[in-house]
C-alpha atoms as a PDB file:
ATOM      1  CA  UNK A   1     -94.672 -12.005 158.145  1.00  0.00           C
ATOM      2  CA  UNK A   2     -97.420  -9.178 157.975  1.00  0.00           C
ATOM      3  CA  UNK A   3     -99.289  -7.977 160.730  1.00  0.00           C
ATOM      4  CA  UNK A   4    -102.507  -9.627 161.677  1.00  0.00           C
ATOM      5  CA  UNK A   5    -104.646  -6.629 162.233  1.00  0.00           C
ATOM      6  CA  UNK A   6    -107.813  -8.009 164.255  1.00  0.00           C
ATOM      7  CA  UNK A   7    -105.617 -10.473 166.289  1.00  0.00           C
ATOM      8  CA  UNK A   8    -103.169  -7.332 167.761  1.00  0.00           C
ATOM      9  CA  UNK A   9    -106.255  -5.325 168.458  1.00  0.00           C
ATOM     10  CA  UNK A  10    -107.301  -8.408 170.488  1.00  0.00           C
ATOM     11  CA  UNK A  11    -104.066  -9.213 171.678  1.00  0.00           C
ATOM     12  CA  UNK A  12    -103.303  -5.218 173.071  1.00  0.00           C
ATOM     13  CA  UNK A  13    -106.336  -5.150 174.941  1.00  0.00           C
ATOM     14  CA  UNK A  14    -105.355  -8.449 176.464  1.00  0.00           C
ATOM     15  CA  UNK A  15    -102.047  -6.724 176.820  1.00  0.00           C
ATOM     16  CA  UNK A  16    -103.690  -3.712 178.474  1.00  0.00           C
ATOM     17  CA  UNK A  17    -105.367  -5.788 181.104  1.00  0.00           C
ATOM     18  CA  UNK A  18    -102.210  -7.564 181.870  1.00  0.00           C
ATOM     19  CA  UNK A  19    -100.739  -3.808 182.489  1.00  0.00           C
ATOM     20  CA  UNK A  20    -103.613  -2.349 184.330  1.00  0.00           C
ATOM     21  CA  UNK A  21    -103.424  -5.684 187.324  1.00  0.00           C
ATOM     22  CA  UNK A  22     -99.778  -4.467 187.692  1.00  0.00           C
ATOM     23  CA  UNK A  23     -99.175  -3.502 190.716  1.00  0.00           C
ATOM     24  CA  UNK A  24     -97.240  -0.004 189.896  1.00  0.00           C
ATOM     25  CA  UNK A  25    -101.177   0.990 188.354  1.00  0.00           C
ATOM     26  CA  UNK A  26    -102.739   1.981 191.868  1.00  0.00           C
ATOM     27  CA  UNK A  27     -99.469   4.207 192.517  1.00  0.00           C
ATOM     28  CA  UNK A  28     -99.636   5.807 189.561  1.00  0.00           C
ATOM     29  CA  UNK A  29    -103.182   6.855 190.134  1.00  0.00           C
ATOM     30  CA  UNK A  30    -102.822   7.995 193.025  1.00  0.00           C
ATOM     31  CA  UNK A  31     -99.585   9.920 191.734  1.00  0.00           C
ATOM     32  CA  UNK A  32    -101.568  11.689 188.692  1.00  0.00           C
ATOM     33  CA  UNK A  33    -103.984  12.856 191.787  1.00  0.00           C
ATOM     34  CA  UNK A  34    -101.032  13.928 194.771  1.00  0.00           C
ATOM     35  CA  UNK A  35     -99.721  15.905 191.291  1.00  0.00           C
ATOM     36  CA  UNK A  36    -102.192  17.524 189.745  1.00  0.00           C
ATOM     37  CA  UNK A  37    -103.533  18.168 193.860  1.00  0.00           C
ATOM     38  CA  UNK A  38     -99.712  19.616 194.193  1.00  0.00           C
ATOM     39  CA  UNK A  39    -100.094  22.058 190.941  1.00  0.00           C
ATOM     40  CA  UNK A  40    -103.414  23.205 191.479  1.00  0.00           C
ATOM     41  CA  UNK A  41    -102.134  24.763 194.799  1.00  0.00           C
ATOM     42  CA  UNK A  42     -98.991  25.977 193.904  1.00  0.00           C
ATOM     43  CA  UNK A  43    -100.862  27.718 190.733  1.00  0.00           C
ATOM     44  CA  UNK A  44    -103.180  29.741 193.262  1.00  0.00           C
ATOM     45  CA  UNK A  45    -100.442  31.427 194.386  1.00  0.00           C
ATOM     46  CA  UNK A  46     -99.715  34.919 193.061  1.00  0.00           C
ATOM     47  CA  UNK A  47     -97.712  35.042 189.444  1.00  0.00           C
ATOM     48  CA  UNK A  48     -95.857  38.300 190.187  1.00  0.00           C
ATOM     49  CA  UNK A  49     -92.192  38.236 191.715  1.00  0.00           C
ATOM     50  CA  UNK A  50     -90.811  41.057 193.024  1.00  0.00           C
ATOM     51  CA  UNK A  51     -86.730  41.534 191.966  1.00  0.00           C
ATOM     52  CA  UNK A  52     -84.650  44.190 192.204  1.00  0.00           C
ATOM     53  CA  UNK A  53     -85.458  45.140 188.692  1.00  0.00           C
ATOM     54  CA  UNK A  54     -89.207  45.047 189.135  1.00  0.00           C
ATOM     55  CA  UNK A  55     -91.623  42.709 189.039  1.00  0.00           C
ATOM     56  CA  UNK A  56     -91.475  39.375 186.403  1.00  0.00           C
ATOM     57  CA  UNK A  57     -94.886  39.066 184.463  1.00  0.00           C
ATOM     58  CA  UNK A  58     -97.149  36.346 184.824  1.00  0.00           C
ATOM     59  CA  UNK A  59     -95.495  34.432 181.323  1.00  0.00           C
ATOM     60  CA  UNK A  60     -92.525  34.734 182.938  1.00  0.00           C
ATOM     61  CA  UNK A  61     -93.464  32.799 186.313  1.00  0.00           C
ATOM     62  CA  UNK A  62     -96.016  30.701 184.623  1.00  0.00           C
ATOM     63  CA  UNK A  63     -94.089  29.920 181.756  1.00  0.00           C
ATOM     64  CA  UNK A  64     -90.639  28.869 183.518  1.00  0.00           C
ATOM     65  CA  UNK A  65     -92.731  26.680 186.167  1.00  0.00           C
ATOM     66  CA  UNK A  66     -94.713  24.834 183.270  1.00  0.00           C
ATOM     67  CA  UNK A  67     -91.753  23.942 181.432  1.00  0.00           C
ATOM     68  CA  UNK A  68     -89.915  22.685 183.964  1.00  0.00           C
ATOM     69  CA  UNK A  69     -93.071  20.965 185.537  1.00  0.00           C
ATOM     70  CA  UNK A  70     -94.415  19.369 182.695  1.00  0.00           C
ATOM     71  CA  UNK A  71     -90.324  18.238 181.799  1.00  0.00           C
ATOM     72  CA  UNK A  72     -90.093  16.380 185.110  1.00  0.00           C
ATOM     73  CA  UNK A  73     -93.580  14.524 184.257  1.00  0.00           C
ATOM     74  CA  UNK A  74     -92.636  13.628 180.824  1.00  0.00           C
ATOM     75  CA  UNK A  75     -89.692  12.300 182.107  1.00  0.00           C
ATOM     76  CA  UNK A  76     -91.545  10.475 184.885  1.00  0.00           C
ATOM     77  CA  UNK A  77     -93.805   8.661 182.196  1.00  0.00           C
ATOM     78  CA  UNK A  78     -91.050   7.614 180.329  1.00  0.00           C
ATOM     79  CA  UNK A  79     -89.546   5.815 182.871  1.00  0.00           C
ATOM     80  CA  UNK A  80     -93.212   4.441 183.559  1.00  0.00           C
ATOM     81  CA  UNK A  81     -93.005   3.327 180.029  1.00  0.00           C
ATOM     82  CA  UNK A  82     -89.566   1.778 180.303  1.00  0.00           C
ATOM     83  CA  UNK A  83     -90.782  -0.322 184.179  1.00  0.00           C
ATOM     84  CA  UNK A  84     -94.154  -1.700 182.689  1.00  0.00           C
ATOM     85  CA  UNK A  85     -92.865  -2.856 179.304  1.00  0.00           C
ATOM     86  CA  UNK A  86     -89.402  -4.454 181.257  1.00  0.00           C
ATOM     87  CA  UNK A  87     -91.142  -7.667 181.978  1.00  0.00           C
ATOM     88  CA  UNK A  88     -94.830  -7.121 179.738  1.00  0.00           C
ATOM     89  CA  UNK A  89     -93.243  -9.727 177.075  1.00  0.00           C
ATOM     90  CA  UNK A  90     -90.708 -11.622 178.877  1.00  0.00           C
ATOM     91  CA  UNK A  91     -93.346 -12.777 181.499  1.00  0.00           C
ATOM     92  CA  UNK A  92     -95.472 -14.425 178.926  1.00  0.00           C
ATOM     93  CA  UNK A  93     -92.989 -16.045 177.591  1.00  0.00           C
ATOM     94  CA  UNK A  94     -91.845 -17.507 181.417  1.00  0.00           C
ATOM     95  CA  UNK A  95     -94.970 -18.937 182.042  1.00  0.00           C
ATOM     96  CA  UNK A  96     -95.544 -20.248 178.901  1.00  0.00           C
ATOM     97  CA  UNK A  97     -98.367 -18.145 177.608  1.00  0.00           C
ATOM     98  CA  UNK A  98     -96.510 -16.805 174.792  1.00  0.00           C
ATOM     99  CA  UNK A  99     -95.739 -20.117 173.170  1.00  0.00           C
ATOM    100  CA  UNK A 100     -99.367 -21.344 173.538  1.00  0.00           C
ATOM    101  CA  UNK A 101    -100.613 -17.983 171.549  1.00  0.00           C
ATOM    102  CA  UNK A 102     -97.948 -18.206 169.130  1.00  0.00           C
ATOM    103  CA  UNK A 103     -98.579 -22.129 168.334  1.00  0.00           C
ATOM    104  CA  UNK A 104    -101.757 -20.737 166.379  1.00  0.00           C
ATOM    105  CA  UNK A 105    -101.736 -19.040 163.189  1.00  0.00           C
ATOM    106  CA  UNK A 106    -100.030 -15.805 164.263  1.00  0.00           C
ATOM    107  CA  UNK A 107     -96.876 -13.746 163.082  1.00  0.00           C
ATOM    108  CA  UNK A 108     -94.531 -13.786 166.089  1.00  0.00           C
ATOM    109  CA  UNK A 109     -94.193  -9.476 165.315  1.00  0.00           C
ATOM    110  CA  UNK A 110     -98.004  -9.144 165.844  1.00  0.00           C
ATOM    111  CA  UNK A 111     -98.005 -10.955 169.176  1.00  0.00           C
ATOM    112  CA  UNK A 112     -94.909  -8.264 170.467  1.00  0.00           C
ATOM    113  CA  UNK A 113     -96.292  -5.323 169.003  1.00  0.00           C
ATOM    114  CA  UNK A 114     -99.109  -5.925 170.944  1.00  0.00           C
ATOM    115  CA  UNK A 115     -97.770  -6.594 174.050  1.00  0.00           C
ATOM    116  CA  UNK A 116     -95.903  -3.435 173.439  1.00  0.00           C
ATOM    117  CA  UNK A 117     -99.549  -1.459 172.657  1.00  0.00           C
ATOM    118  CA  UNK A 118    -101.055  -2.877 175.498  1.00  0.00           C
ATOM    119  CA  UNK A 119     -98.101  -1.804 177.930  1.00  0.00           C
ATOM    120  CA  UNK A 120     -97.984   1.798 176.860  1.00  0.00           C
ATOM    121  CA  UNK A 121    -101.776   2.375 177.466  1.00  0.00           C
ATOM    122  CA  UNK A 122    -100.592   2.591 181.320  1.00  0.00           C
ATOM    123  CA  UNK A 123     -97.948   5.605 180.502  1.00  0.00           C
ATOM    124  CA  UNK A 124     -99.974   7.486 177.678  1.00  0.00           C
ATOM    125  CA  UNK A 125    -103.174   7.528 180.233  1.00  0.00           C
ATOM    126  CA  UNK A 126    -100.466   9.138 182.636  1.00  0.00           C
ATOM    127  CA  UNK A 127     -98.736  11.377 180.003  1.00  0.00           C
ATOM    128  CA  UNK A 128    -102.561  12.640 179.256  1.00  0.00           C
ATOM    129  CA  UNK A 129    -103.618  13.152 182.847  1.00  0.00           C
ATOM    130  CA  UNK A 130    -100.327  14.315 184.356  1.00  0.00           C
ATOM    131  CA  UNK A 131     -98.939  16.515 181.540  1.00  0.00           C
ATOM    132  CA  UNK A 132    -102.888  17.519 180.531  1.00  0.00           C
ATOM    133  CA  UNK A 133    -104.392  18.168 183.957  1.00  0.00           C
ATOM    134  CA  UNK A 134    -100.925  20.349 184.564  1.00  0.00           C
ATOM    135  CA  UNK A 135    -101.042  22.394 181.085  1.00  0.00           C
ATOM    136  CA  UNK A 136    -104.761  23.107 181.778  1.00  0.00           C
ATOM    137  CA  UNK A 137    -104.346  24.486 185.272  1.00  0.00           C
ATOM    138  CA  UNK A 138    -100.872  26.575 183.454  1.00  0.00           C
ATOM    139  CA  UNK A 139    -102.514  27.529 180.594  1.00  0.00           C
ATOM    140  CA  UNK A 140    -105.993  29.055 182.476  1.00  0.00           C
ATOM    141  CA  UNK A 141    -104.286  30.464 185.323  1.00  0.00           C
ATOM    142  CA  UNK A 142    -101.451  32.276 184.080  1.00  0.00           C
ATOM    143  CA  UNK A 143    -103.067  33.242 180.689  1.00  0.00           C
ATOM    144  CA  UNK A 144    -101.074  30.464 178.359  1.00  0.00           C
ATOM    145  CA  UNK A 145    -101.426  28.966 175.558  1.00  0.00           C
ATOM    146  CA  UNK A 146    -102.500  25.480 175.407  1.00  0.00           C
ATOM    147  CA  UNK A 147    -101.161  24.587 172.340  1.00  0.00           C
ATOM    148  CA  UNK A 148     -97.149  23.368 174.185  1.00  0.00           C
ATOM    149  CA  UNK A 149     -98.743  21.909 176.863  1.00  0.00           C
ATOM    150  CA  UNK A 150    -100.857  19.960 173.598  1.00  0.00           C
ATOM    151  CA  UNK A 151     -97.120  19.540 172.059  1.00  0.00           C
ATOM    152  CA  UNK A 152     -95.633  18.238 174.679  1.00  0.00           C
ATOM    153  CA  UNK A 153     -97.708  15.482 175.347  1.00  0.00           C
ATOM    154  CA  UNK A 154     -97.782  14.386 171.785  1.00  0.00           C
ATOM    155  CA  UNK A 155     -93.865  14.370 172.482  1.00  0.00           C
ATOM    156  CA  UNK A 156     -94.000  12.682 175.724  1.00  0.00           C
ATOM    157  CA  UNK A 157     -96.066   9.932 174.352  1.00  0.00           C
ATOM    158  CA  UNK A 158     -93.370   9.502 171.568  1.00  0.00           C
ATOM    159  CA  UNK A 159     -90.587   9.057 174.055  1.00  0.00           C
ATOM    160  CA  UNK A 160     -92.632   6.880 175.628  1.00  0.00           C
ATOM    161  CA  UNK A 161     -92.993   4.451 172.643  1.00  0.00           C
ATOM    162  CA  UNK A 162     -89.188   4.644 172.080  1.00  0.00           C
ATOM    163  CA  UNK A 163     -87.668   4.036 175.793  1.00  0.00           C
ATOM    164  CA  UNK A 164     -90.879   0.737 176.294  1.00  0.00           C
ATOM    165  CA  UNK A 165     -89.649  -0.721 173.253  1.00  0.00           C
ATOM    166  CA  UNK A 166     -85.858  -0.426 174.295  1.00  0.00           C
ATOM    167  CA  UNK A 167     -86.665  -1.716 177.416  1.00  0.00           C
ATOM    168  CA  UNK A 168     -88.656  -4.764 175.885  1.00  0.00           C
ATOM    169  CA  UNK A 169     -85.747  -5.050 173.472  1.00  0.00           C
ATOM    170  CA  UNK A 170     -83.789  -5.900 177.270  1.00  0.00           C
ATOM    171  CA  UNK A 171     -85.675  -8.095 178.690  1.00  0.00           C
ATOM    172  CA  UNK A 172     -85.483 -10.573 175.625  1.00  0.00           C
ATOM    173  CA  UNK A 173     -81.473 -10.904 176.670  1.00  0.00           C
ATOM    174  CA  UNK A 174     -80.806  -9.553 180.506  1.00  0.00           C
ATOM    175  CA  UNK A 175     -82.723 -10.046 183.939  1.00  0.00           C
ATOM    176  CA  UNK A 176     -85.490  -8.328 185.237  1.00  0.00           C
ATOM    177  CA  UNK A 177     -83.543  -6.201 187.799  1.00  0.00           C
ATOM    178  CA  UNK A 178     -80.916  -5.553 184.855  1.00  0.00           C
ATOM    179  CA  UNK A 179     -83.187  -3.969 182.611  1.00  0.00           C
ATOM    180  CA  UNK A 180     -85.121  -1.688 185.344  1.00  0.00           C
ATOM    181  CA  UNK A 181     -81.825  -0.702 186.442  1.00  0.00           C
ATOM    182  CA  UNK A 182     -80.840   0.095 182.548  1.00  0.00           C
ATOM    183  CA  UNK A 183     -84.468   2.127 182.048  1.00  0.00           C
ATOM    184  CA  UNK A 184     -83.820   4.205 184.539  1.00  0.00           C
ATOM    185  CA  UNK A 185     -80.473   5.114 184.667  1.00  0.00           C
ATOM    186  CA  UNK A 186     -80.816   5.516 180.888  1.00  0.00           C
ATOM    187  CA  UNK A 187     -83.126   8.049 180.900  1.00  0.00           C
ATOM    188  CA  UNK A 188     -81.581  10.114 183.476  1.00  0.00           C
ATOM    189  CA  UNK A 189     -78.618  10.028 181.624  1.00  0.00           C
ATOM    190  CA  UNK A 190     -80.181  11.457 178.629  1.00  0.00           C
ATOM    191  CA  UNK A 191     -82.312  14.174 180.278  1.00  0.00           C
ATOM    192  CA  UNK A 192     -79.238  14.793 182.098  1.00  0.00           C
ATOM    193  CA  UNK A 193     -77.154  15.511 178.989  1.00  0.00           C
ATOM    194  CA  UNK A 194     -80.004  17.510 177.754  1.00  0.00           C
ATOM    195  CA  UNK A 195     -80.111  19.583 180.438  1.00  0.00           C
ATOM    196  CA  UNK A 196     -76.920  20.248 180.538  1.00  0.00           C
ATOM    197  CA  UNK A 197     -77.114  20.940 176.681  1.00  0.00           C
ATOM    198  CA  UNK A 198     -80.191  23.634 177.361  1.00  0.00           C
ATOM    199  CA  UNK A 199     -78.342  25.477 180.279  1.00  0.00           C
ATOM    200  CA  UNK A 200     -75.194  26.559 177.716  1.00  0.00           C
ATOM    201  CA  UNK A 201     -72.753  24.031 180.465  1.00  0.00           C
ATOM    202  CA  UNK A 202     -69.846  22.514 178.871  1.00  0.00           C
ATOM    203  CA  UNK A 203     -70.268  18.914 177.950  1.00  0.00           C
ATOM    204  CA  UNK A 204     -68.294  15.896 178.366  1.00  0.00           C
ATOM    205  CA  UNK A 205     -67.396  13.395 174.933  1.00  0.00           C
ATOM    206  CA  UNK A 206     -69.925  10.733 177.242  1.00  0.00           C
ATOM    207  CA  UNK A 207     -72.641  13.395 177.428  1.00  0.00           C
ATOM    208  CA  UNK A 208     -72.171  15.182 174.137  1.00  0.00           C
ATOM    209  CA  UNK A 209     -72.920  11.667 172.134  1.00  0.00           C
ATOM    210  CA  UNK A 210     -76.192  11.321 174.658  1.00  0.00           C
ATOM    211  CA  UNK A 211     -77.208  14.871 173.411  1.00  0.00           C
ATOM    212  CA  UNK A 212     -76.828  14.704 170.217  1.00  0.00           C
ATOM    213  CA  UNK A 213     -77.474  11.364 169.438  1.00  0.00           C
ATOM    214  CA  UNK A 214     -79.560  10.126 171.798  1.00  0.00           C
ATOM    215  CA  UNK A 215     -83.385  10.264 172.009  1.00  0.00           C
ATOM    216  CA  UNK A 216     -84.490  13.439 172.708  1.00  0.00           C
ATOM    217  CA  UNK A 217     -86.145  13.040 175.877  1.00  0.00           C
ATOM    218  CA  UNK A 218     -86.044  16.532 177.448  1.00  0.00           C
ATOM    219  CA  UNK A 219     -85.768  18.479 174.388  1.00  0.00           C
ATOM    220  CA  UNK A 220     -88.705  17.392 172.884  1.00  0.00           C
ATOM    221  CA  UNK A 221     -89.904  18.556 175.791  1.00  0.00           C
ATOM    222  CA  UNK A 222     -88.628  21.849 176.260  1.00  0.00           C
ATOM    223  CA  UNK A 223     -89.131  22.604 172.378  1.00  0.00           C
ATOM    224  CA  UNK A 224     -92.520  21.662 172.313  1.00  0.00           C
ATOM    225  CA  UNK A 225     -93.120  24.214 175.486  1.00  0.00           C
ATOM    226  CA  UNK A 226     -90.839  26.930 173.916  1.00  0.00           C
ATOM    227  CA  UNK A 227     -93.763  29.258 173.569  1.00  0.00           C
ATOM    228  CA  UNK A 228     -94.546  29.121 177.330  1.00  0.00           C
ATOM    229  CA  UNK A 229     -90.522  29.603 178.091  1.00  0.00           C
ATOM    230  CA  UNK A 230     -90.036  32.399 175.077  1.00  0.00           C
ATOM    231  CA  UNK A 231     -87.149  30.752 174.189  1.00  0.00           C
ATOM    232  CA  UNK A 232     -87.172  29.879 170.212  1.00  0.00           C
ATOM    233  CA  UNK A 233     -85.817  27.345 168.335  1.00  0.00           C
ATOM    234  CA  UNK A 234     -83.782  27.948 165.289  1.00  0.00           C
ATOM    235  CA  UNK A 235     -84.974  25.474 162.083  1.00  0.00           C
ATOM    236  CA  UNK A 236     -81.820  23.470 162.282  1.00  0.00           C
ATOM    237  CA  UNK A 237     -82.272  22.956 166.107  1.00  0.00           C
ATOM    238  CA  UNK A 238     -86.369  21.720 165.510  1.00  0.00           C
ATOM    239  CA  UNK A 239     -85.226  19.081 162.408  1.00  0.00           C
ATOM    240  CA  UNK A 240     -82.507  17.675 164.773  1.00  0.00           C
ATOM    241  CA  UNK A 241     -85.280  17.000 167.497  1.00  0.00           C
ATOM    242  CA  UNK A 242     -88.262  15.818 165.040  1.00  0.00           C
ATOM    243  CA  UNK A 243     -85.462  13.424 163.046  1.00  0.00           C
ATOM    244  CA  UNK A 244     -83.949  11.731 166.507  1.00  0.00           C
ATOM    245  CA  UNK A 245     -87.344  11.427 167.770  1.00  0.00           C
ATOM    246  CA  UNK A 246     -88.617   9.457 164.942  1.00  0.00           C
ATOM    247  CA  UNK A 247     -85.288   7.540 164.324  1.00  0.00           C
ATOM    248  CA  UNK A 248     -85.425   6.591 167.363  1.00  0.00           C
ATOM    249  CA  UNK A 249     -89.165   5.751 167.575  1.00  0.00           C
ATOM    250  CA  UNK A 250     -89.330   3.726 164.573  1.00  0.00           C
ATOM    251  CA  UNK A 251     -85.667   1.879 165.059  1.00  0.00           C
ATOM    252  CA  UNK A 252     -86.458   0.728 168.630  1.00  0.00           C
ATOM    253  CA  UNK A 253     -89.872  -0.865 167.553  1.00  0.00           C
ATOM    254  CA  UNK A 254     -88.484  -2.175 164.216  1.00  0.00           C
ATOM    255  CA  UNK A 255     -85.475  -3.756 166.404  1.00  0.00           C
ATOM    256  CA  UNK A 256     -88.258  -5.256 169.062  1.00  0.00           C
ATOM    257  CA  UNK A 257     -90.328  -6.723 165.955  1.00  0.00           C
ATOM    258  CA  UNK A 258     -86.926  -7.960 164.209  1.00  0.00           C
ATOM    259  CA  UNK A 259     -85.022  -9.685 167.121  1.00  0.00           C
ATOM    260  CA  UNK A 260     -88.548 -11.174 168.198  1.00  0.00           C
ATOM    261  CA  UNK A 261     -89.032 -12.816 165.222  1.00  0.00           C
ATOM    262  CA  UNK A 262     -85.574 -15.087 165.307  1.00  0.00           C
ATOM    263  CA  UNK A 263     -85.003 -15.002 168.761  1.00  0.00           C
ATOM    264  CA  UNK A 264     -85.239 -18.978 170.128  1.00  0.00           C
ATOM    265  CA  UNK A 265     -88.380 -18.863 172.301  1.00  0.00           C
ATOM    266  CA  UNK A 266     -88.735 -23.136 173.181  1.00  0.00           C
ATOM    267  CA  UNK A 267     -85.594 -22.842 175.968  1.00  0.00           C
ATOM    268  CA  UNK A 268     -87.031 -19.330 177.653  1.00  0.00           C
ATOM    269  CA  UNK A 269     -86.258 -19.515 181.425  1.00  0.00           C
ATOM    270  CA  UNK A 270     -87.157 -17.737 184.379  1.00  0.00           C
ATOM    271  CA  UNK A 271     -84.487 -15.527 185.084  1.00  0.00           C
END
């Protein structure tokens, strides 16, 4: 069936309000503030390091710090994204809500993308604030541009889309505990194969397949900021990133709308 177009809009900020009286929202608040509180001092400190082969410019220390600041974040929002969506769907469908919606005139892949929507909200408001609020205080201090701190955000919201979905995808089939457990020790696997992709270490058949095939969650990351960290990006590597991220963007929410639609919804349990 087709997408109802006024109902999801309706539905997501339904969704959204179901998210924000989650009780993870007041930490995450008061995380974007203890952050962005942590980076504006650490940013007043002086950008010059003295080595034994002179002193490092301000890109240098400025550059380095973002990237590997704003990678931590992204990563952090993801995993937001992968905790909120966990039980966004399967709840309604526990208590019961979800069949009373669905017994009106409504396409079963509207109702989920919405809840999806509505759960993301929470970790693209913290991608913005986080990953923004830390690329501003970057970019004006040590003379950067703000056009990777811009990219990675776009890129962080991406992943974010990807790893909720997967994690929704969960919850239709595995406990609650299960599926927070698979969120995040999924993503650290990934940006741990990435990692070890970036830094030239030799990597295991396990985490070669993550790298390579697996979303891009810290490369996007570090490509997008490769102007702050002066490292660039041959054509090749840039297609491979774009052409997991969207494979992976579109296949995780095409598999949430799919299995939705047949799964058997009148025996649901509380699990």
């Amino acid at each position: 069936m087709a997408l109802d177009i006024r109902p999801l809009r309706l539905l997501a900020v339904e969704g959204l309000q179901d998210a924000a009286r989650r009780r993870v929202v007041p930490a995450v608040a008061g995380l974007c503030l203890l952050t962005l509180a942590m980076v504006n001092s650490c940013t007043q400190c002086s950008p010059l390091v003295q080595t034994d082969s002179g002193q490092l410019e301000t890109l240098a220390v400025f550059g380095w710090a973002g990237v590997i600041t704003l990678g931590v974040l992204a990563l952090w929002c993801a995993i937001l994204a992968g905790l909120v969506a966990s039980d966004h769907l399967s709840s309604t469908l526990e208590d019961g809500s979800a069949l009373l919606v669905l017994s009106r005139p409504l396409s079963r892949r509207t109702f989920a993308l919405a809840r999806l929507v509505g759960s993301l909200m929470i970790s693209f408001a913290a991608a913005f604030f986080l990953l923004g609020g830390t690329g501003l205080l970057m970019a004006f201090r040590g003379d950067l541009s703000l056009v990777p701190a811009g990219l990675a955000i776009a890129g962080a919201m991406v992943n974010c889309i990807a790893v909720a979905a997967l994690a929704m995808v969960s919850s239709l089939y595995l406990p609650r505990m299960a599926t927070f457990l698979l969120v995040m020790g999924g993503v650290a696997s990934v940006a741990m194969a990435n990692l070890m992709s970036a830094s030239g270490m030799a990597l295991g058949s396990f985490f070669g397949i993550l790298d390579q095939m697996g979303p891009p969650l810290l490369s996007a990351i570090v490509l997008a900021l490769s102007g702050w960290s002066g490292q660039p990006f041959e054509g090749a590597e840039v297609l491979n990133v774009l052409a997991r991220m969207g494979i992976w963007t579109v296949g995780s929410v095409s598999t949430l709308l799919f299995l939705f639609d047949h799964r058997e919804l009148t025996h649901y349990e509380p699990r």
